[in-house]
Structure formats: structure tokens, C-alpha cells
PDB file of N, CA and C in Angstrom:
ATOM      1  N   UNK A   1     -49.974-186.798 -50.321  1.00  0.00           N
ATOM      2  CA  UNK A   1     -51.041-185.896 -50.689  1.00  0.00           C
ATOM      3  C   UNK A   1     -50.724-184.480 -50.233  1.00  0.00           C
ATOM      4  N   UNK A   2     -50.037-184.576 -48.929  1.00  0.00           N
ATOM      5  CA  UNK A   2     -49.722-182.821 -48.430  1.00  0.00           C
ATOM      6  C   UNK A   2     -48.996-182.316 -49.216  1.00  0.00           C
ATOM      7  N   UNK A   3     -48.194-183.322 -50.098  1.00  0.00           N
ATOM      8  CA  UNK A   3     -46.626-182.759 -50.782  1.00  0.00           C
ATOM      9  C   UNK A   3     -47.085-181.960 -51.869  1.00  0.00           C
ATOM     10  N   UNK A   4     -48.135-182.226 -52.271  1.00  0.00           N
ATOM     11  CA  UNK A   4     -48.505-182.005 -53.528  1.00  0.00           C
ATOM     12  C   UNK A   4     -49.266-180.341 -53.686  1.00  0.00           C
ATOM     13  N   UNK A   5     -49.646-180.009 -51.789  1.00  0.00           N
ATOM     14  CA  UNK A   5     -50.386-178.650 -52.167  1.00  0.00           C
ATOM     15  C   UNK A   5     -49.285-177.650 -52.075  1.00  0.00           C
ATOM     16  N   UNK A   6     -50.009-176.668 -52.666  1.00  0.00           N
ATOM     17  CA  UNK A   6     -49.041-174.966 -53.101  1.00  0.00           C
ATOM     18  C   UNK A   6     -49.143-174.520 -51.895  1.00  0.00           C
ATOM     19  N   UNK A   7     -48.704-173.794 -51.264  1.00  0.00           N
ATOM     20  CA  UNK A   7     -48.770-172.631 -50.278  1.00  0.00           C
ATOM     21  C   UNK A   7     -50.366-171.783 -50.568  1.00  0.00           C
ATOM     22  N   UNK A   8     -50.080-171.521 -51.827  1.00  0.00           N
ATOM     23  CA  UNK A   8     -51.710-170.567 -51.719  1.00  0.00           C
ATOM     24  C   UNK A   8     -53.108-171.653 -51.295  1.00  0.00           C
ATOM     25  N   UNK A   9     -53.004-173.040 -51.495  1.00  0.00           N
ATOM     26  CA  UNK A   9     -54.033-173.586 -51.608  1.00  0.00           C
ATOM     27  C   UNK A   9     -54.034-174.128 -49.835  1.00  0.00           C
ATOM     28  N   UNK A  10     -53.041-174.141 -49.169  1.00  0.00           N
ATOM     29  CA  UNK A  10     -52.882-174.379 -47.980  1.00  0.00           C
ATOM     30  C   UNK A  10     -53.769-172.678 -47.074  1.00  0.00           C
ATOM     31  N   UNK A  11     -53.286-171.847 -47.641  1.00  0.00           N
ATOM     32  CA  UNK A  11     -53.704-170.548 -46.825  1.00  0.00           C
ATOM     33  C   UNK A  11     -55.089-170.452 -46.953  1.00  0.00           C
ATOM     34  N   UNK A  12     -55.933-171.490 -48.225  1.00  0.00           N
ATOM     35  CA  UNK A  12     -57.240-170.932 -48.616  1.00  0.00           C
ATOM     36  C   UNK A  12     -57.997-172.367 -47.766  1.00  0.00           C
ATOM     37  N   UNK A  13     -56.986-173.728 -47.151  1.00  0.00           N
ATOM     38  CA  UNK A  13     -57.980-174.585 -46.648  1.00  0.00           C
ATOM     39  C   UNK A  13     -57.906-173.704 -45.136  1.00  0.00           C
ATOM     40  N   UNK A  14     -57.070-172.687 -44.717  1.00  0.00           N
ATOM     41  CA  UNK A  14     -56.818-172.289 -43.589  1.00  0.00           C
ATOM     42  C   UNK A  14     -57.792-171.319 -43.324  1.00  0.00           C
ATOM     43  N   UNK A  15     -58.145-170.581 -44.076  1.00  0.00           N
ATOM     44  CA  UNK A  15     -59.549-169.610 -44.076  1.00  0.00           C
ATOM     45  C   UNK A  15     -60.772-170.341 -44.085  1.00  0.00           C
ATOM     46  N   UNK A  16     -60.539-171.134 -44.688  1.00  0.00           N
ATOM     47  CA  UNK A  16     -61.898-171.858 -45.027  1.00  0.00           C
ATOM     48  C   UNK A  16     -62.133-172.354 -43.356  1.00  0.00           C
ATOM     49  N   UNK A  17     -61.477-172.851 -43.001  1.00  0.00           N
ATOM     50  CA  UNK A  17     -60.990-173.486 -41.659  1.00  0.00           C
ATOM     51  C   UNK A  17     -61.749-172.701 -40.192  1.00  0.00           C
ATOM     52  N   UNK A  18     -60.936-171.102 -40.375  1.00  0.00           N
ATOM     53  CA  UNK A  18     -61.271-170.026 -39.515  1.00  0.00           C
ATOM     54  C   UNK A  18     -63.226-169.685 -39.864  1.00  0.00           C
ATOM     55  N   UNK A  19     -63.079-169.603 -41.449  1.00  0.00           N
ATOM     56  CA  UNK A  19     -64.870-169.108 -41.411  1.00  0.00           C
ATOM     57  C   UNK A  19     -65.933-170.282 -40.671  1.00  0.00           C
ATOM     58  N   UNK A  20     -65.490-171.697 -41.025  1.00  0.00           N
ATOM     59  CA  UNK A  20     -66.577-172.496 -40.294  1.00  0.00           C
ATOM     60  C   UNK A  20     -66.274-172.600 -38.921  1.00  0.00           C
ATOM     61  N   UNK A  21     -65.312-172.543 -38.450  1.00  0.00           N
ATOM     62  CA  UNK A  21     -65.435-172.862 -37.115  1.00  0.00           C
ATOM     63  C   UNK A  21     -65.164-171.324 -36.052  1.00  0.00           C
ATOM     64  N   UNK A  22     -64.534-170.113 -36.782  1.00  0.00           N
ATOM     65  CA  UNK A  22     -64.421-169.086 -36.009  1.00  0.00           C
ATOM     66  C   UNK A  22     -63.239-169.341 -35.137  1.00  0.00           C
ATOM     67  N   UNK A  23     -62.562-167.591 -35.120  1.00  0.00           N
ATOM     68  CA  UNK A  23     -61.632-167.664 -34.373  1.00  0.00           C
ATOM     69  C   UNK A  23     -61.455-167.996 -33.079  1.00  0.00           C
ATOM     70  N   UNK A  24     -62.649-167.845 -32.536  1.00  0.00           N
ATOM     71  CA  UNK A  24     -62.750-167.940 -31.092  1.00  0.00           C
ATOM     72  C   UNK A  24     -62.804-169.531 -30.732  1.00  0.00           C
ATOM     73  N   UNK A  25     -63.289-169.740 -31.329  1.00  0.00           N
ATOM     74  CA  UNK A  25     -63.803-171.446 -30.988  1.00  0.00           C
ATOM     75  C   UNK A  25     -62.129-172.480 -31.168  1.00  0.00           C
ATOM     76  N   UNK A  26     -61.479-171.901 -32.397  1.00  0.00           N
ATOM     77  CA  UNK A  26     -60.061-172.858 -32.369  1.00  0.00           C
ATOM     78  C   UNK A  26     -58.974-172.995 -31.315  1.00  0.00           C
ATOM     79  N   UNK A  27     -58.831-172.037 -30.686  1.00  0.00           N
ATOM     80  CA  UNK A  27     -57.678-172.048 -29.689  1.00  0.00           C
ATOM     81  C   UNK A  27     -58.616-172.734 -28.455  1.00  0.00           C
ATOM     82  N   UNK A  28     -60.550-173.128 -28.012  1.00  0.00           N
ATOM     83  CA  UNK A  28     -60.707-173.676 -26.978  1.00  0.00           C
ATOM     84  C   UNK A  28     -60.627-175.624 -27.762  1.00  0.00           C
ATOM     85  N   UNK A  29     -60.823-175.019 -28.940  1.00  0.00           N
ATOM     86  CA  UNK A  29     -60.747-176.904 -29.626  1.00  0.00           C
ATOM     87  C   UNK A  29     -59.381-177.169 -29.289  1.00  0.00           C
ATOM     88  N   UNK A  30     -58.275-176.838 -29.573  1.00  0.00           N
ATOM     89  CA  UNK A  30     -57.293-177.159 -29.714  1.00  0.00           C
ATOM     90  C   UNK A  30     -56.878-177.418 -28.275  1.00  0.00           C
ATOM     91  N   UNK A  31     -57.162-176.814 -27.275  1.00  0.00           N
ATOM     92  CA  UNK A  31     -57.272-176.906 -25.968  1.00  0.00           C
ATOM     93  C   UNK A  31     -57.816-178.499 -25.246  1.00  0.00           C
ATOM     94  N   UNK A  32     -58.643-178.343 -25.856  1.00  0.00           N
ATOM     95  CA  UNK A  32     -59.542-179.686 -25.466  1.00  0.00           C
ATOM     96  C   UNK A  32     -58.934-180.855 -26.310  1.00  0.00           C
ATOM     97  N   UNK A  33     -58.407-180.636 -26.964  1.00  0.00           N
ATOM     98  CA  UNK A  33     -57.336-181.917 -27.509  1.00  0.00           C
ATOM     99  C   UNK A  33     -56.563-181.880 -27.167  1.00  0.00           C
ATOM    100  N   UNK A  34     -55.783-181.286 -26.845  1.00  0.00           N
ATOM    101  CA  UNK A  34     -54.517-181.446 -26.160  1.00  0.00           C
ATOM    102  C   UNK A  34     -54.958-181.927 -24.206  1.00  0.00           C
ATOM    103  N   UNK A  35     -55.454-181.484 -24.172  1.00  0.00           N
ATOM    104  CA  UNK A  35     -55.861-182.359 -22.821  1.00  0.00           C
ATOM    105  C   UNK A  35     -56.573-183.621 -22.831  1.00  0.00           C
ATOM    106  N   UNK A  36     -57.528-184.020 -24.182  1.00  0.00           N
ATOM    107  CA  UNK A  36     -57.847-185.179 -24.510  1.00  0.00           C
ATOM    108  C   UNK A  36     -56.531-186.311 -24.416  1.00  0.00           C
ATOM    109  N   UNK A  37     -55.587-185.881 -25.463  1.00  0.00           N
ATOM    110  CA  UNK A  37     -54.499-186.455 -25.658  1.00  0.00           C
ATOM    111  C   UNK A  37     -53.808-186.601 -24.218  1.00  0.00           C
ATOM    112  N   UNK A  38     -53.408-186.295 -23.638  1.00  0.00           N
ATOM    113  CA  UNK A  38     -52.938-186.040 -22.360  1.00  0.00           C
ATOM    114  C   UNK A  38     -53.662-186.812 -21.621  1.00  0.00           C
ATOM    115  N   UNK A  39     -54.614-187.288 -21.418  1.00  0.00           N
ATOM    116  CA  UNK A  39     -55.563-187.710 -20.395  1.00  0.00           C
ATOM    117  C   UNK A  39     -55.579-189.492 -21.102  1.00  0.00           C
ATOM    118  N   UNK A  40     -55.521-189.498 -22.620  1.00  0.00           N
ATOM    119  CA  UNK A  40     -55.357-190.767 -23.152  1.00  0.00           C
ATOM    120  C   UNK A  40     -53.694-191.195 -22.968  1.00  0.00           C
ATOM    121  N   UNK A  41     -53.002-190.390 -22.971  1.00  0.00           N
ATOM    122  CA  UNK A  41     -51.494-190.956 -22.714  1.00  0.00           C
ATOM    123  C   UNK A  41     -51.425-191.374 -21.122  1.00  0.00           C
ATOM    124  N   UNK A  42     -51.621-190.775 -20.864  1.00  0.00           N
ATOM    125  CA  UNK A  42     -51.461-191.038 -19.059  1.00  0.00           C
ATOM    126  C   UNK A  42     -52.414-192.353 -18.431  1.00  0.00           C
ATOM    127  N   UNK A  43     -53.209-192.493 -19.546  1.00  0.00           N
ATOM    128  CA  UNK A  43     -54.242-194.070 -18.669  1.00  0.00           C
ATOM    129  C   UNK A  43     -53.727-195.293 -19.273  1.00  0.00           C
ATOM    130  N   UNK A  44     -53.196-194.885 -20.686  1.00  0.00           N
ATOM    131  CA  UNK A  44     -52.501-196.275 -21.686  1.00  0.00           C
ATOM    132  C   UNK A  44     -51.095-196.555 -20.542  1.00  0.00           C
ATOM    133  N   UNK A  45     -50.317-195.223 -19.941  1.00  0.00           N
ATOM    134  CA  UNK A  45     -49.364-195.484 -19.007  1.00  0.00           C
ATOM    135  C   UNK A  45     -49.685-196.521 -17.689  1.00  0.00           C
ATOM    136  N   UNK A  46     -50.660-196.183 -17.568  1.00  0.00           N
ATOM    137  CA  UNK A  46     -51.221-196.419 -16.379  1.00  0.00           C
ATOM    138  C   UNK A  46     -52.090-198.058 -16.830  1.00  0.00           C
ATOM    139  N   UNK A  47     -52.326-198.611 -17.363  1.00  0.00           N
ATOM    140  CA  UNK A  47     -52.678-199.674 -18.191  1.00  0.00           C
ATOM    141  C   UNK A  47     -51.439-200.119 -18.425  1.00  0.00           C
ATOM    142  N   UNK A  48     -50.368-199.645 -18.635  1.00  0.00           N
ATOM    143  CA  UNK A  48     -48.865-201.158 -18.677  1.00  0.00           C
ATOM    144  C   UNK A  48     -48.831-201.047 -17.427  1.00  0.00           C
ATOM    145  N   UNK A  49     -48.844-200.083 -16.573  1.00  0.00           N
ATOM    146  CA  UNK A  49     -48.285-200.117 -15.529  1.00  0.00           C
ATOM    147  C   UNK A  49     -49.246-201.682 -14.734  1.00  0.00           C
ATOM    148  N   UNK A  50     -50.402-201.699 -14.514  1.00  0.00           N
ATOM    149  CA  UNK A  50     -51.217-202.289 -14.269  1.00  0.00           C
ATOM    150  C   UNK A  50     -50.722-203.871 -15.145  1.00  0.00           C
ATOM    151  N   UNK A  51     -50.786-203.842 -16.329  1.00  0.00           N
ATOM    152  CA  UNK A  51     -50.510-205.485 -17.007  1.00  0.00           C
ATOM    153  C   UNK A  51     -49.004-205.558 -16.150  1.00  0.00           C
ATOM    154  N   UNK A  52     -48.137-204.537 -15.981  1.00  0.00           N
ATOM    155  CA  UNK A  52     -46.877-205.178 -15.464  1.00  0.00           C
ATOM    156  C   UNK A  52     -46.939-205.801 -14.331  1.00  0.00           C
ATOM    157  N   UNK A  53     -48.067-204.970 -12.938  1.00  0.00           N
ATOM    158  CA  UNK A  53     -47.735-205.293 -12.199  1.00  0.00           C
ATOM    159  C   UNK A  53     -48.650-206.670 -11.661  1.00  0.00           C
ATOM    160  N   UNK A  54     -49.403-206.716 -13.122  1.00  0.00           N
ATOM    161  CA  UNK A  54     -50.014-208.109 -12.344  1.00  0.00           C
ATOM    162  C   UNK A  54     -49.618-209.088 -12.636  1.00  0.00           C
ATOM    163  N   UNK A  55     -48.683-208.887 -14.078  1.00  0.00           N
ATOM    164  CA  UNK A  55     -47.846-209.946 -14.711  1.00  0.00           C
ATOM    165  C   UNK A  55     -46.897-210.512 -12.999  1.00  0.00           C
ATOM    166  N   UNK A  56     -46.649-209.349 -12.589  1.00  0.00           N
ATOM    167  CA  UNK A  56     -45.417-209.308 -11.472  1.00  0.00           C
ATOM    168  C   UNK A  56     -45.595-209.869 -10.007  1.00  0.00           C
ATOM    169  N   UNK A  57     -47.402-209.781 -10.199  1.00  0.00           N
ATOM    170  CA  UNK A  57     -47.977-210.392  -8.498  1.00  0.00           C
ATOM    171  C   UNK A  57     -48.192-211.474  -9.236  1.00  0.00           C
ATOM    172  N   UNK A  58     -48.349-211.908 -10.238  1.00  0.00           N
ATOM    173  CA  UNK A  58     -49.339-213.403 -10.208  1.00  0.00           C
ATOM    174  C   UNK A  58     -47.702-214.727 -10.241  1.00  0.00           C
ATOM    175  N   UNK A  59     -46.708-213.941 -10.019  1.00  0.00           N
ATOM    176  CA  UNK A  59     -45.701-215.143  -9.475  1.00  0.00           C
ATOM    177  C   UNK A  59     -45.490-214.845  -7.897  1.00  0.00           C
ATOM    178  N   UNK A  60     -45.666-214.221  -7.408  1.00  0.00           N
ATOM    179  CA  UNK A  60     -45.706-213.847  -6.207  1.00  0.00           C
ATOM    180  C   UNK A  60     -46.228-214.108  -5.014  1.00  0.00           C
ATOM    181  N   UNK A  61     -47.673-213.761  -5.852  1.00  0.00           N
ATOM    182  CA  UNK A  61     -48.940-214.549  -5.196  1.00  0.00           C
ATOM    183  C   UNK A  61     -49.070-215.872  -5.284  1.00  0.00           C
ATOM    184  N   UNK A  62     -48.537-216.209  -5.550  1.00  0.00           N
ATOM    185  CA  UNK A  62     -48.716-217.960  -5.795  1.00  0.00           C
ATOM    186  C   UNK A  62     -48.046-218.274  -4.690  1.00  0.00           C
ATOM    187  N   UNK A  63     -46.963-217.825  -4.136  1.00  0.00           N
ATOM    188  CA  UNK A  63     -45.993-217.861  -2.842  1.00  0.00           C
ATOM    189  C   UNK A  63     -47.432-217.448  -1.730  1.00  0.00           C
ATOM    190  N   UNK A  64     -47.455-216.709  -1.595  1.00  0.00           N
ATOM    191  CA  UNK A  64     -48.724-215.971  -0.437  1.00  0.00           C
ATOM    192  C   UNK A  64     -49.848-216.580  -0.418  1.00  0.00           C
ATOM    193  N   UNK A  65     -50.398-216.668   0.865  1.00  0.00           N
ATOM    194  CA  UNK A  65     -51.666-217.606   1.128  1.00  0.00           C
ATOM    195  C   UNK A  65     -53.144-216.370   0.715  1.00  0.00           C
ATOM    196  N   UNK A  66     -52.752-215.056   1.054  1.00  0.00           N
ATOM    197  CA  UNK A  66     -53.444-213.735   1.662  1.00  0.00           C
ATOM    198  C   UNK A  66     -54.053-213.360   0.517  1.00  0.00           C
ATOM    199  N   UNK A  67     -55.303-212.970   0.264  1.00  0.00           N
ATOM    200  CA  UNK A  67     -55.271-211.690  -1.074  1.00  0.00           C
ATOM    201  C   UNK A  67     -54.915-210.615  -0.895  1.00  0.00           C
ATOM    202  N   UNK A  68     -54.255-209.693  -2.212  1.00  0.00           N
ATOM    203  CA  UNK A  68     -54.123-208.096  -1.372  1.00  0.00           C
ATOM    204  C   UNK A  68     -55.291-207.344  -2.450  1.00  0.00           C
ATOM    205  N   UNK A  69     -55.647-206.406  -1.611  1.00  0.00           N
ATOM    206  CA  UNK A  69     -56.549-205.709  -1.949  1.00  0.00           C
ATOM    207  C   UNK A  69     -55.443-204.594  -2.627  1.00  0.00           C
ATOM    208  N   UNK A  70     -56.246-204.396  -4.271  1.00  0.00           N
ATOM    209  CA  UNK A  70     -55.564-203.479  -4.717  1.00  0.00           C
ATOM    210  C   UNK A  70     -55.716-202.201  -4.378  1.00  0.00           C
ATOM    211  N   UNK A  71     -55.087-200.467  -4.412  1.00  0.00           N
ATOM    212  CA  UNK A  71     -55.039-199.493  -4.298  1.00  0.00           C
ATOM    213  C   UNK A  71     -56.511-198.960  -5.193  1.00  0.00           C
ATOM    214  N   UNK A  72     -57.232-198.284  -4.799  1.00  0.00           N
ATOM    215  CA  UNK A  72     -58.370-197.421  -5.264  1.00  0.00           C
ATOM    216  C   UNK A  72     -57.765-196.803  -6.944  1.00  0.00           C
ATOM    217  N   UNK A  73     -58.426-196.840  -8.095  1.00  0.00           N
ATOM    218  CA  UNK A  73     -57.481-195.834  -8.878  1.00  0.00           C
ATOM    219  C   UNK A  73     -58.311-194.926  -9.295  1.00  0.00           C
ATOM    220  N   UNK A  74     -57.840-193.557  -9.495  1.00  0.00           N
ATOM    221  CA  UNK A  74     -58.562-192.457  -9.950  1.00  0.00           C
ATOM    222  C   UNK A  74     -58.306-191.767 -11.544  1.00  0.00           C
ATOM    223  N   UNK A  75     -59.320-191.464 -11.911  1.00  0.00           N
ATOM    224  CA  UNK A  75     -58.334-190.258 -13.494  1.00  0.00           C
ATOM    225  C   UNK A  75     -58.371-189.250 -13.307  1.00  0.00           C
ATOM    226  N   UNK A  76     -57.374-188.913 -13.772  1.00  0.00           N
ATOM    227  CA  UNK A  76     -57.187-187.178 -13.413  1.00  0.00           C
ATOM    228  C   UNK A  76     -56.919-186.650 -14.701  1.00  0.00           C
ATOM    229  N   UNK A  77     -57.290-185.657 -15.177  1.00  0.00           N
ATOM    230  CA  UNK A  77     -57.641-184.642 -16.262  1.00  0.00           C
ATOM    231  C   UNK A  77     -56.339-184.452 -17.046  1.00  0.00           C
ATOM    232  N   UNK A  78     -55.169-184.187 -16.162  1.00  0.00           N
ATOM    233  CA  UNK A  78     -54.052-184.631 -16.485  1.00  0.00           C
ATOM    234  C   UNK A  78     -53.013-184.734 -15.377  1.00  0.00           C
ATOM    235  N   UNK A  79     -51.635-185.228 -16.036  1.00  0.00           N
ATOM    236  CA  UNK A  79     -50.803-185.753 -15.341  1.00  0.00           C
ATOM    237  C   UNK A  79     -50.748-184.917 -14.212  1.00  0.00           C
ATOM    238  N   UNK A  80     -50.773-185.026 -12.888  1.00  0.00           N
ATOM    239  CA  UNK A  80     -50.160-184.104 -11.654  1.00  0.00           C
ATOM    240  C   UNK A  80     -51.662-182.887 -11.117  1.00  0.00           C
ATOM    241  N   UNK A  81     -52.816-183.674 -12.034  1.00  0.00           N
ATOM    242  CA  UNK A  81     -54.128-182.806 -11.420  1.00  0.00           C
ATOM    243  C   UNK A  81     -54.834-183.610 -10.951  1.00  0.00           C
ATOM    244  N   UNK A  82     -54.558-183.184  -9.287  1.00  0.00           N
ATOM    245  CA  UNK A  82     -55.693-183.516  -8.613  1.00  0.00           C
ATOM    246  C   UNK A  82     -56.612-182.990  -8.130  1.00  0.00           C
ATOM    247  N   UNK A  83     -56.987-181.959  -8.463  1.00  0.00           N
ATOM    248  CA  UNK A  83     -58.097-181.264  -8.289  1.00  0.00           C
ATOM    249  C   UNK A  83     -59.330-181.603  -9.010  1.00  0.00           C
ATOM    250  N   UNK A  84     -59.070-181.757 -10.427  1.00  0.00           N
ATOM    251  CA  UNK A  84     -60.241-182.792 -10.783  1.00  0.00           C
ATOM    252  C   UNK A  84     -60.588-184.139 -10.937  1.00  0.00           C
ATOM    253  N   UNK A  85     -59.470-185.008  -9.841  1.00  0.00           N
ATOM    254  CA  UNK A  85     -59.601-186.113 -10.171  1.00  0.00           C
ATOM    255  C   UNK A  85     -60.491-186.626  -9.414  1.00  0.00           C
ATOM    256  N   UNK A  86     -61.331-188.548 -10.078  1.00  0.00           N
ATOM    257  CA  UNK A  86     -62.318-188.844  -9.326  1.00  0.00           C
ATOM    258  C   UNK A  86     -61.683-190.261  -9.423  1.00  0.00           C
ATOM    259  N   UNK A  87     -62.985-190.805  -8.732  1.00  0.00           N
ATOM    260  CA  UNK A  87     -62.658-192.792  -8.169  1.00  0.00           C
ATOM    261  C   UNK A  87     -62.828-193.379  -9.492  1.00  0.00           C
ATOM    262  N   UNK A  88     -62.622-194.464  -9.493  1.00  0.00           N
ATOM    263  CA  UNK A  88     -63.345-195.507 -10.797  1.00  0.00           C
ATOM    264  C   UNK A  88     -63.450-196.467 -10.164  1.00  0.00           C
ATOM    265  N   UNK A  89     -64.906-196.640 -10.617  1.00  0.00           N
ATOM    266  CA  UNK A  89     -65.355-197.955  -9.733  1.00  0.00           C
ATOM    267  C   UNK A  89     -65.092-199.353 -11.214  1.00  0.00           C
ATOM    268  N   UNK A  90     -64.732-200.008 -11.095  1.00  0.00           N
ATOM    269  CA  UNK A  90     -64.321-200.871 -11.508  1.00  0.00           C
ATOM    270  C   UNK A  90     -65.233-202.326 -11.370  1.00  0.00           C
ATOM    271  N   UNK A  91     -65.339-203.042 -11.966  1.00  0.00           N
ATOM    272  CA  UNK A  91     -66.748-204.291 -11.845  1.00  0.00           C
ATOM    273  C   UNK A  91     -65.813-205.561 -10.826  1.00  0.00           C
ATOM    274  N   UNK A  92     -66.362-205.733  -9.953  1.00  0.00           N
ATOM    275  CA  UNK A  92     -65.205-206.903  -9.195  1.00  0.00           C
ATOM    276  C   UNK A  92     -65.469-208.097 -10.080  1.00  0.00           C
ATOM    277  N   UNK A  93     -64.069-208.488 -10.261  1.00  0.00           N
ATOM    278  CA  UNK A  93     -63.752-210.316 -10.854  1.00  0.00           C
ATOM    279  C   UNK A  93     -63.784-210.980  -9.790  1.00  0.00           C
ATOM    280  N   UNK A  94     -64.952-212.159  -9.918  1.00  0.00           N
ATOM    281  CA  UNK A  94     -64.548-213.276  -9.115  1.00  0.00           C
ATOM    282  C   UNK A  94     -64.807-214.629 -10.042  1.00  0.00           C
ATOM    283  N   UNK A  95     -63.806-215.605  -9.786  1.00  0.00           N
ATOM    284  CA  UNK A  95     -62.963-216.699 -10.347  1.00  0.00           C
ATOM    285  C   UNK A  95     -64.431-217.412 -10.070  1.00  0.00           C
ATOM    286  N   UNK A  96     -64.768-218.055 -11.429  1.00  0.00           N
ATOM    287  CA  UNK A  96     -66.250-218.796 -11.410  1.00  0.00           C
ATOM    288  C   UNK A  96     -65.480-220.052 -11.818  1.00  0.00           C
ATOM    289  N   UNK A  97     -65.997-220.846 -11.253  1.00  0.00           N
ATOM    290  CA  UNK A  97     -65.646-222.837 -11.168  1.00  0.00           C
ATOM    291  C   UNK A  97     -67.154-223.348 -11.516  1.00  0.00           C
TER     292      UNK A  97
END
């Protein structure tokens, strides 16, 4: 479908673009997606990281008598900010018989 537009009809969805939403407002949207994105890449990371490592304790633990208490985890706005990062409280699992 993109292949198909002209250059002029591209410059006129691009105005059209600037009048509804204004110049000012696109560079803070575009802002806020790109840190959206950023903030969704870094928790899907953080989510294998998590399936790996429980894939990785639950042979482990089977050896060990002990539970371990996992590490607190926080989100942070993006990768390497901790200034706005906070706790997540998380719902405790317990094994119902």
C-alpha cells in the first residue's frame, strides 16, 4: 500500500498530520514512544531473564532443602534509570494441595 503513494500525496498526509496534532505536540509524542518502547523492551528482557532463571532453579532446587527468597524487582523508565525507578509488588504464589 506505501508503494503505491506519490511523493506529493505523502507530503499532503504529512501536513495533514502537523495541522491535527501541531508542531509542538509531535516531537513530545514521539518522545513518549520512544520511551514507551524502551520501557516495553527492557521488561520482555527482563521476563526471559526471569523464565530462564527459574527454568534454571527449579533443577537446582530440587537438590536444596531451603527456599530462596527472590531479589525485590523494580521498573525503571528506562534502561540504566534509576531515578525513576519503583518496587513491584507482585501477588505471592503459594502451592495449594
Amino acid at each position: 500500500m506505501i508503494g503505491n503513494l506519490k511523493p506529493l500525496e505523502i507530503v499532503l498526509i504529512i501536513a495533514v498530520i502537523l495541522l491535527l496534532f501541531g508542531a509542538k505536540k509531535l516531537p513530545e509524542m514521539a518522545r513518549s514512544l520512544g520511551k514507551s518502547a524502551r520501557i516495553l523492551k527492557s521488561e520482555a528482557k527482563a521476563m526471559k531473564k526471569d523464565d530462564e532463571a527459574s527454568a534454571g532453579s527449579t533443577a537446582t532446587s530440587a537438590d536444596s532443602s531451603a527456599p530462596q527468597q527472590p531479589a525485590p524487582r523494580t521498573i525503571q523508565a528506562a534502561p540504566g534509570d534509576v531515578t525513576s525507578s519503583r518496587p513491584v509488588t507482585e501477588p505471592n504464589r503459594t502451592a495449594q494441595s
